[in-house]
C-alpha atoms as a PDB file:
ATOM      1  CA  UNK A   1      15.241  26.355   8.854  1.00  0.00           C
ATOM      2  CA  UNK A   2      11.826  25.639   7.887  1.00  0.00           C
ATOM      3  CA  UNK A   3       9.424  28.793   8.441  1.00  0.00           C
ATOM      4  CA  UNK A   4       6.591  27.515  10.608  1.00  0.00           C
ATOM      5  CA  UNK A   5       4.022  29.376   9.369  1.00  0.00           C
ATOM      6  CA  UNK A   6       0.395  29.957  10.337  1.00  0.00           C
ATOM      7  CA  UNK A   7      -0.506  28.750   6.975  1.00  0.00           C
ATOM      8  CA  UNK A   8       1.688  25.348   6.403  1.00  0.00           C
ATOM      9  CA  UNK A   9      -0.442  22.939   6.670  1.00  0.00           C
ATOM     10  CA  UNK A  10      -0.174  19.174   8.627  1.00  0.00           C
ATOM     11  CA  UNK A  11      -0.089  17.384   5.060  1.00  0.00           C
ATOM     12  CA  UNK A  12       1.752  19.590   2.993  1.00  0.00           C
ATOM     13  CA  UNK A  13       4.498  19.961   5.142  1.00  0.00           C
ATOM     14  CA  UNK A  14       7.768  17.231   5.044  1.00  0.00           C
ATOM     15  CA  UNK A  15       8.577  14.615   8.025  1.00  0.00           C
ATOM     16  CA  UNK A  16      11.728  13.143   7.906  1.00  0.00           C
ATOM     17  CA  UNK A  17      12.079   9.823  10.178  1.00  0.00           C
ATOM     18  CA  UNK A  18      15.206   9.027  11.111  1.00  0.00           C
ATOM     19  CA  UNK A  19      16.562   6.263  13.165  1.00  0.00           C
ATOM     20  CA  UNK A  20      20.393   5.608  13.635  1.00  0.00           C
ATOM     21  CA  UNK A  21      22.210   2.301  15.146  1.00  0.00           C
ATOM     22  CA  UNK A  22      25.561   2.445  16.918  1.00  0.00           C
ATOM     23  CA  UNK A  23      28.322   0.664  18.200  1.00  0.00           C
ATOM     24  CA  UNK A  24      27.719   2.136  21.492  1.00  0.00           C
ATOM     25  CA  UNK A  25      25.525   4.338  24.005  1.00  0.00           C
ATOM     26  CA  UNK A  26      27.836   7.815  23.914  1.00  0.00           C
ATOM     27  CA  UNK A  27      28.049   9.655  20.863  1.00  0.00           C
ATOM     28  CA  UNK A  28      31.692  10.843  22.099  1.00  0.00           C
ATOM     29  CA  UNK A  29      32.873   7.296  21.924  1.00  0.00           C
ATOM     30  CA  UNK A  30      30.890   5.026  20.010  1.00  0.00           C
ATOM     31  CA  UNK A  31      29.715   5.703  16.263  1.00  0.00           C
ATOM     32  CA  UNK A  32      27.114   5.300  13.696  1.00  0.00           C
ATOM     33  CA  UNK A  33      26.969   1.925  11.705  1.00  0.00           C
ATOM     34  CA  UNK A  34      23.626   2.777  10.259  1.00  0.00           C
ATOM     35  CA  UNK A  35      21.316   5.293   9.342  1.00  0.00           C
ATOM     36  CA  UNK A  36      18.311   5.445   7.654  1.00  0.00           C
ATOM     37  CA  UNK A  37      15.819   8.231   7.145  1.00  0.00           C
ATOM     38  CA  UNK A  38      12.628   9.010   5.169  1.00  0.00           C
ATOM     39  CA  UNK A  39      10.221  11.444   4.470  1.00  0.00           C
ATOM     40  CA  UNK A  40       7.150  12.124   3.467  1.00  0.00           C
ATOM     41  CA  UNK A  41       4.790  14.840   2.328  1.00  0.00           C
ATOM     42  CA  UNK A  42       1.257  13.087   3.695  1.00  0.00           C
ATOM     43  CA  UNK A  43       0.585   9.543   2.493  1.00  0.00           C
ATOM     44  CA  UNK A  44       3.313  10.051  -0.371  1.00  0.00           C
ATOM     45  CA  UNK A  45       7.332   8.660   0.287  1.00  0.00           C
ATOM     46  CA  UNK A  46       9.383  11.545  -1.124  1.00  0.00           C
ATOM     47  CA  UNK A  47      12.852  10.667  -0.455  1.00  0.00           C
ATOM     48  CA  UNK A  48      14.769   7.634   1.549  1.00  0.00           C
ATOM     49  CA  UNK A  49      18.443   7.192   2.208  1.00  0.00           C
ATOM     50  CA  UNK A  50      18.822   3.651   4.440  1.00  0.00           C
ATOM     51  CA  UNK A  51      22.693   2.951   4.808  1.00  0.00           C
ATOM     52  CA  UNK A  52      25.274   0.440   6.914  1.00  0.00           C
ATOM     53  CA  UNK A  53      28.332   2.669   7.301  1.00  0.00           C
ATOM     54  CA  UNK A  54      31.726   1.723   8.499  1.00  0.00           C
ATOM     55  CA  UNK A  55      32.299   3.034  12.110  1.00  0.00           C
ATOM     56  CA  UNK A  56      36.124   3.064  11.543  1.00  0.00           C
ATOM     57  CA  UNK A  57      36.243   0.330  14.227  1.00  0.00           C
ATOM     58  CA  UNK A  58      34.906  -2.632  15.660  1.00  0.00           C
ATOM     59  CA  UNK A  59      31.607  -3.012  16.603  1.00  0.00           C
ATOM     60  CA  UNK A  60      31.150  -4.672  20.134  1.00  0.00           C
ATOM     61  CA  UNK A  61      29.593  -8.231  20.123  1.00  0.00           C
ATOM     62  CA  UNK A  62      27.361  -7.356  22.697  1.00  0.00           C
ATOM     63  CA  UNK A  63      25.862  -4.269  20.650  1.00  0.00           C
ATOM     64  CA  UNK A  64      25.957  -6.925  17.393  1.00  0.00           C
ATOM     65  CA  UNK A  65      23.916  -9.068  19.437  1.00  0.00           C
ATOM     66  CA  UNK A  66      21.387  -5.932  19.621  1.00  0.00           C
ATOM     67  CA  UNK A  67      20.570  -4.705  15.909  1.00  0.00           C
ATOM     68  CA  UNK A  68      22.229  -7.874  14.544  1.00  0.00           C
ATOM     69  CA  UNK A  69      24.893  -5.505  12.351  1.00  0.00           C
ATOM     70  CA  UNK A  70      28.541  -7.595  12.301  1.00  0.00           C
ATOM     71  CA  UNK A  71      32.489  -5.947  11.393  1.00  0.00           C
ATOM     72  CA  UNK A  72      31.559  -8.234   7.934  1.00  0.00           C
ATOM     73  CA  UNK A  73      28.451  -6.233   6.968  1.00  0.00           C
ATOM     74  CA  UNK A  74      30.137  -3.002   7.041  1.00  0.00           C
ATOM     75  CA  UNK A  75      33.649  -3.339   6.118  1.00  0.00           C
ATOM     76  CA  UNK A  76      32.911  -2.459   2.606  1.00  0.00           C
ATOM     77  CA  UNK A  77      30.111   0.276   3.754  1.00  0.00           C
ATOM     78  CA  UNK A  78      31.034   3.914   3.005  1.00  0.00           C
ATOM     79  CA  UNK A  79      31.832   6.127   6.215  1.00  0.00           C
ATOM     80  CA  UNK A  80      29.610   8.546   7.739  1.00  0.00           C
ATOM     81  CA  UNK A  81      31.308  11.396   5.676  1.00  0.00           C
ATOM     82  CA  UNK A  82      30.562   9.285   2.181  1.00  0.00           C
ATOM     83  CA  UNK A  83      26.692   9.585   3.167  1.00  0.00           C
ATOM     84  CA  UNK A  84      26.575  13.336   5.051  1.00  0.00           C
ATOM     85  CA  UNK A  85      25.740  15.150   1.877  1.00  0.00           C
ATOM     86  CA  UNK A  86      23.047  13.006   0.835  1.00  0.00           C
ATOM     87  CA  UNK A  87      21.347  13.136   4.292  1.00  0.00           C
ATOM     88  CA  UNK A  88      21.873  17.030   4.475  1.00  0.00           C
ATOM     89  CA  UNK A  89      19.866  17.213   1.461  1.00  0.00           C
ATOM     90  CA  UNK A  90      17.250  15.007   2.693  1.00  0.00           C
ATOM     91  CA  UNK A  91      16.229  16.727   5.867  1.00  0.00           C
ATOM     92  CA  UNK A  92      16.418  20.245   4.374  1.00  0.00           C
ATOM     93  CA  UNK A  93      13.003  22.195   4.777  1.00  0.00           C
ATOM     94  CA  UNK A  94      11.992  19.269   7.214  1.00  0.00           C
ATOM     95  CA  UNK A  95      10.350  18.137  10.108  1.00  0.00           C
ATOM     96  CA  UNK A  96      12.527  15.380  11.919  1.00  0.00           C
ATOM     97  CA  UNK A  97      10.811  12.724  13.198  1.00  0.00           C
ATOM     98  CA  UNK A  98      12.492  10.361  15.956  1.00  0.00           C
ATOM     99  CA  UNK A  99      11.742   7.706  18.795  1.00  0.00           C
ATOM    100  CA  UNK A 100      14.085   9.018  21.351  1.00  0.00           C
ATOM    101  CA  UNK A 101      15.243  12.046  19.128  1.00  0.00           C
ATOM    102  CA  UNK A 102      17.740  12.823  21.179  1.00  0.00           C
ATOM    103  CA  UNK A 103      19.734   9.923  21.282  1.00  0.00           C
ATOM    104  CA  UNK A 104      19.378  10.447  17.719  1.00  0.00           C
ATOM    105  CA  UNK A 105      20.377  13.689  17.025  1.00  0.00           C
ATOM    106  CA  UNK A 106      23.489  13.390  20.059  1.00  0.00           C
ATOM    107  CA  UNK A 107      25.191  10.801  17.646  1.00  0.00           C
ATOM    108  CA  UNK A 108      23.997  12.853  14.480  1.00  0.00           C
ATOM    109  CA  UNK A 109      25.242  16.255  15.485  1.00  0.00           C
ATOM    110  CA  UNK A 110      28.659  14.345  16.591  1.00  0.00           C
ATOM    111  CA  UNK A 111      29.227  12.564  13.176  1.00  0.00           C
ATOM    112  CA  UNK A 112      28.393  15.597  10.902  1.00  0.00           C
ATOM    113  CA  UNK A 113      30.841  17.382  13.409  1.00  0.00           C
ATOM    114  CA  UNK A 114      33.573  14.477  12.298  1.00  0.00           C
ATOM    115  CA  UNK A 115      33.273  15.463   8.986  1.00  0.00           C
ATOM    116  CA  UNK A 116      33.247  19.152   9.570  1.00  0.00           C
ATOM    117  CA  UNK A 117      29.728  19.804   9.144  1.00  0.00           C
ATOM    118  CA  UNK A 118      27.035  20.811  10.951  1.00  0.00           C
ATOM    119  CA  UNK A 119      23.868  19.102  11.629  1.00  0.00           C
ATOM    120  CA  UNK A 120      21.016  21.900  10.425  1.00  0.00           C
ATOM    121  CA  UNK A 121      18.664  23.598  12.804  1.00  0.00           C
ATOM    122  CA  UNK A 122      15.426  21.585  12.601  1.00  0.00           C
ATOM    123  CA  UNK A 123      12.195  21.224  14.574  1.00  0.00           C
ATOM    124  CA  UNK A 124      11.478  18.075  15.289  1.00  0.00           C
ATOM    125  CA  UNK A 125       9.244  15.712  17.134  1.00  0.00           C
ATOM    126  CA  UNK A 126      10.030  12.704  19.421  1.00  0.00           C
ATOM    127  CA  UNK A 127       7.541  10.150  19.572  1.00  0.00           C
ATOM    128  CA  UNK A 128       8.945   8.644  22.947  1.00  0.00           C
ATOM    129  CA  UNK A 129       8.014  12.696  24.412  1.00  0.00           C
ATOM    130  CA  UNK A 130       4.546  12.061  22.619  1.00  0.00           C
ATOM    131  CA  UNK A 131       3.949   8.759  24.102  1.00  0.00           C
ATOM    132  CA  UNK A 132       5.385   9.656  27.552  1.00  0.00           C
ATOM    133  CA  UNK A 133       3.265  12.803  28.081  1.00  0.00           C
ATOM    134  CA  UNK A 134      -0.076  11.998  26.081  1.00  0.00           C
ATOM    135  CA  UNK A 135      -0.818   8.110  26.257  1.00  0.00           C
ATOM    136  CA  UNK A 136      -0.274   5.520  28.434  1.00  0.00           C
ATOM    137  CA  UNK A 137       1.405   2.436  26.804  1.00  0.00           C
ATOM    138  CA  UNK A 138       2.596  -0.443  29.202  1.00  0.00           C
ATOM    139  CA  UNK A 139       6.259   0.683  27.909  1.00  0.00           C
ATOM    140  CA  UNK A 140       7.142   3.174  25.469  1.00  0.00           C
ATOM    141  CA  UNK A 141       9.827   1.520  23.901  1.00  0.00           C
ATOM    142  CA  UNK A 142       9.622   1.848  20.222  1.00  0.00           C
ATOM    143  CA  UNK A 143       8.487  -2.157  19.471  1.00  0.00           C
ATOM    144  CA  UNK A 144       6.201  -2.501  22.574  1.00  0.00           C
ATOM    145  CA  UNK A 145       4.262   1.044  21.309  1.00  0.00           C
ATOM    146  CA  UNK A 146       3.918  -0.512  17.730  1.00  0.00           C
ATOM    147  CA  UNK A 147       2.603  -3.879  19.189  1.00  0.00           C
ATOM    148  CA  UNK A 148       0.384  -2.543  21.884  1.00  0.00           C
ATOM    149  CA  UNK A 149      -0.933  -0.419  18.592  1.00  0.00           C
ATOM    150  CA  UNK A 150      -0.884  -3.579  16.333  1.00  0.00           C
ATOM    151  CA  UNK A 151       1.515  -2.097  13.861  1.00  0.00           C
ATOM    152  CA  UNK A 152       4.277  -5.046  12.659  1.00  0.00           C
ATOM    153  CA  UNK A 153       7.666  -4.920  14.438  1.00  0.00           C
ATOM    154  CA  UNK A 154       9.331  -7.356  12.629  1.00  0.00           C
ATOM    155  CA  UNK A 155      13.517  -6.420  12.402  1.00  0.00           C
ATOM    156  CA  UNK A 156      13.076  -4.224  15.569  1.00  0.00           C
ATOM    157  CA  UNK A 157      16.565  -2.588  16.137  1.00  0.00           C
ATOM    158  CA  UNK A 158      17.172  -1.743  12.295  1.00  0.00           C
ATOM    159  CA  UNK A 159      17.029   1.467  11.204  1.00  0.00           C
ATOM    160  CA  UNK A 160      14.945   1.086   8.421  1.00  0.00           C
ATOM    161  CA  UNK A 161      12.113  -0.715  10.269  1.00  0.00           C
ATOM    162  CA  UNK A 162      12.377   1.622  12.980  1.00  0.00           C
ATOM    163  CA  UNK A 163      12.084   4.402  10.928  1.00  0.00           C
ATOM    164  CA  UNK A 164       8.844   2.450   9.398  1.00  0.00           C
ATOM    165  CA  UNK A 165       7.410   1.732  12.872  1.00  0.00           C
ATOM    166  CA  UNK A 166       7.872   5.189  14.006  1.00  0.00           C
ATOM    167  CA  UNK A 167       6.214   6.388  11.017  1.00  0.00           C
ATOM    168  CA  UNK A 168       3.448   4.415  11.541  1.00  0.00           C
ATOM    169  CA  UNK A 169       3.033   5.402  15.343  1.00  0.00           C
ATOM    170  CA  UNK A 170       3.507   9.330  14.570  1.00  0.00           C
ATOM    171  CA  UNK A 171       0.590   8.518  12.239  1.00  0.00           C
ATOM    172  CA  UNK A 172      -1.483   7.295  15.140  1.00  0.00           C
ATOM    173  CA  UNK A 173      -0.310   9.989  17.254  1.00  0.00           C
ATOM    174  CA  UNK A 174      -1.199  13.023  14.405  1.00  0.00           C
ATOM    175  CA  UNK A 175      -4.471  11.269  13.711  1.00  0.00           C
ATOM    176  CA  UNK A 176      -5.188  12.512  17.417  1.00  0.00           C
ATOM    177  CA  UNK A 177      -4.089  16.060  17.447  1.00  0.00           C
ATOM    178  CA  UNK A 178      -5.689  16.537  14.274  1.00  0.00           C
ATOM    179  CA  UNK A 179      -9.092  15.467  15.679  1.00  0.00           C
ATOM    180  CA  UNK A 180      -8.328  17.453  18.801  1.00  0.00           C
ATOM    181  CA  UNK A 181      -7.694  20.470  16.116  1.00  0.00           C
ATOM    182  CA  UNK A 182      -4.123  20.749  14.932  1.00  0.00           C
ATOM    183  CA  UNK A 183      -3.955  21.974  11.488  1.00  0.00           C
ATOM    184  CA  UNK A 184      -1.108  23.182  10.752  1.00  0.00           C
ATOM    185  CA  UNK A 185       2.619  21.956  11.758  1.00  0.00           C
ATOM    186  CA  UNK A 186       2.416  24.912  14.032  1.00  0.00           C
ATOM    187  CA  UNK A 187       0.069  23.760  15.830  1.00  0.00           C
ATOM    188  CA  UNK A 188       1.490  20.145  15.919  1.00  0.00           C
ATOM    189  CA  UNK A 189       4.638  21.129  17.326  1.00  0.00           C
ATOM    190  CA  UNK A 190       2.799  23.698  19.923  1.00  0.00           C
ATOM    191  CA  UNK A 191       0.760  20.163  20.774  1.00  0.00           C
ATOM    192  CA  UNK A 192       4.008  18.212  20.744  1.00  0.00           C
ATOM    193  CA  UNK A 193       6.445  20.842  22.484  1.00  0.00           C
ATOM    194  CA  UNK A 194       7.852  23.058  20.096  1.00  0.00           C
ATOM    195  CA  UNK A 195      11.963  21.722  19.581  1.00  0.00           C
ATOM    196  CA  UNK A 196      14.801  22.701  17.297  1.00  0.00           C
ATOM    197  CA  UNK A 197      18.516  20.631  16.853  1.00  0.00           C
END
């Protein structure tokens, strides 16, 4: 797990954004059918991994009708298991980064489970927490924050723009704590309530 200490500073330090999409609301019941996650070390992308995968089952029309992902566009998709490795490696020695981490990390934790791994212990910041407790958007969904703060959400509901758009907001959001004197990731997660997976 990544050492918080006193000394790692806000841009040397590596935030992974994440995003998943589903088939379903319960991570006991419905799976993943796409992930994507990226992170970087201040202004510079160091890694990205943005993947359909095949749930092992249908995907409900009504959840299709959501993120716009179809049965078609991931028969031929690896599963969950064919990806794990790859997104182990990614969020080592990182700060996760989610809107609604939880949901997140519930479906996460169950899939790496599936496979017989186990999701890593991680600190990480939500950015639906951040907006809750610290600013006052009209709603915090994730597309309704990025609009109110003029950031493009165009493909709202796919991972990989969601993981952009969440980017961008946590960007907004640091910009703040850093002017209200956050320096270190310490300190940002002290600011942001300090969680682990």
């Amino acid at each position: 797990m990544l050492e918080l200490t006193e000394k790692l500073k806000i841009e040397d330090a590596v935030f992974t954004f994440i995003d998943v999409e589903t088939t379903g609301l319960s991570p006991r019941e419905a799976r993943v059918c796409e992930v994507a996650a990226v992170s970087f070390r201040g202004p510079d992308r160091v890694a990205t991994l943005a993947e359909l995968i095949n749930p092992g089952g249908p995907i409900p029309p009504e959840v299709s009708r959501i993120h716009g992902i179809t049965d078609a566009m991931v028969k031929d998709s690896p599963s969950f298991g064919g990806v794990a490795p790859r997104l182990l490696a990614l969020l080592e020695n990182s700060v996760l980064v989610a809107h609604n981490a939880e949901f997140d990390l519930g479906f996460l934790g169950a899939e790496f489970g599936r496979v017989g791994l186990k999701l890593p212990r991680l600190y990480y910041v939500d950015t639906l927490a951040i907006a809750r407790k610290s600013w006052k958007f009209k709603s915090n969904r994730l597309g309704n924050i990025a609009a109110e703060l003029n950031i493009a959400n165009g493909n709202w509901h796919r991972a990989l723009s969601d993981v952009e758009m969440t980017r961008q907001i946590f960007g907004h959001f640091i910009a703040a704590f850093k002017a209200a004197g956050a320096v270190t990731v310490a300190d940002l997660i002290e600011k942001c309530g300090r969680k682990t997976t």
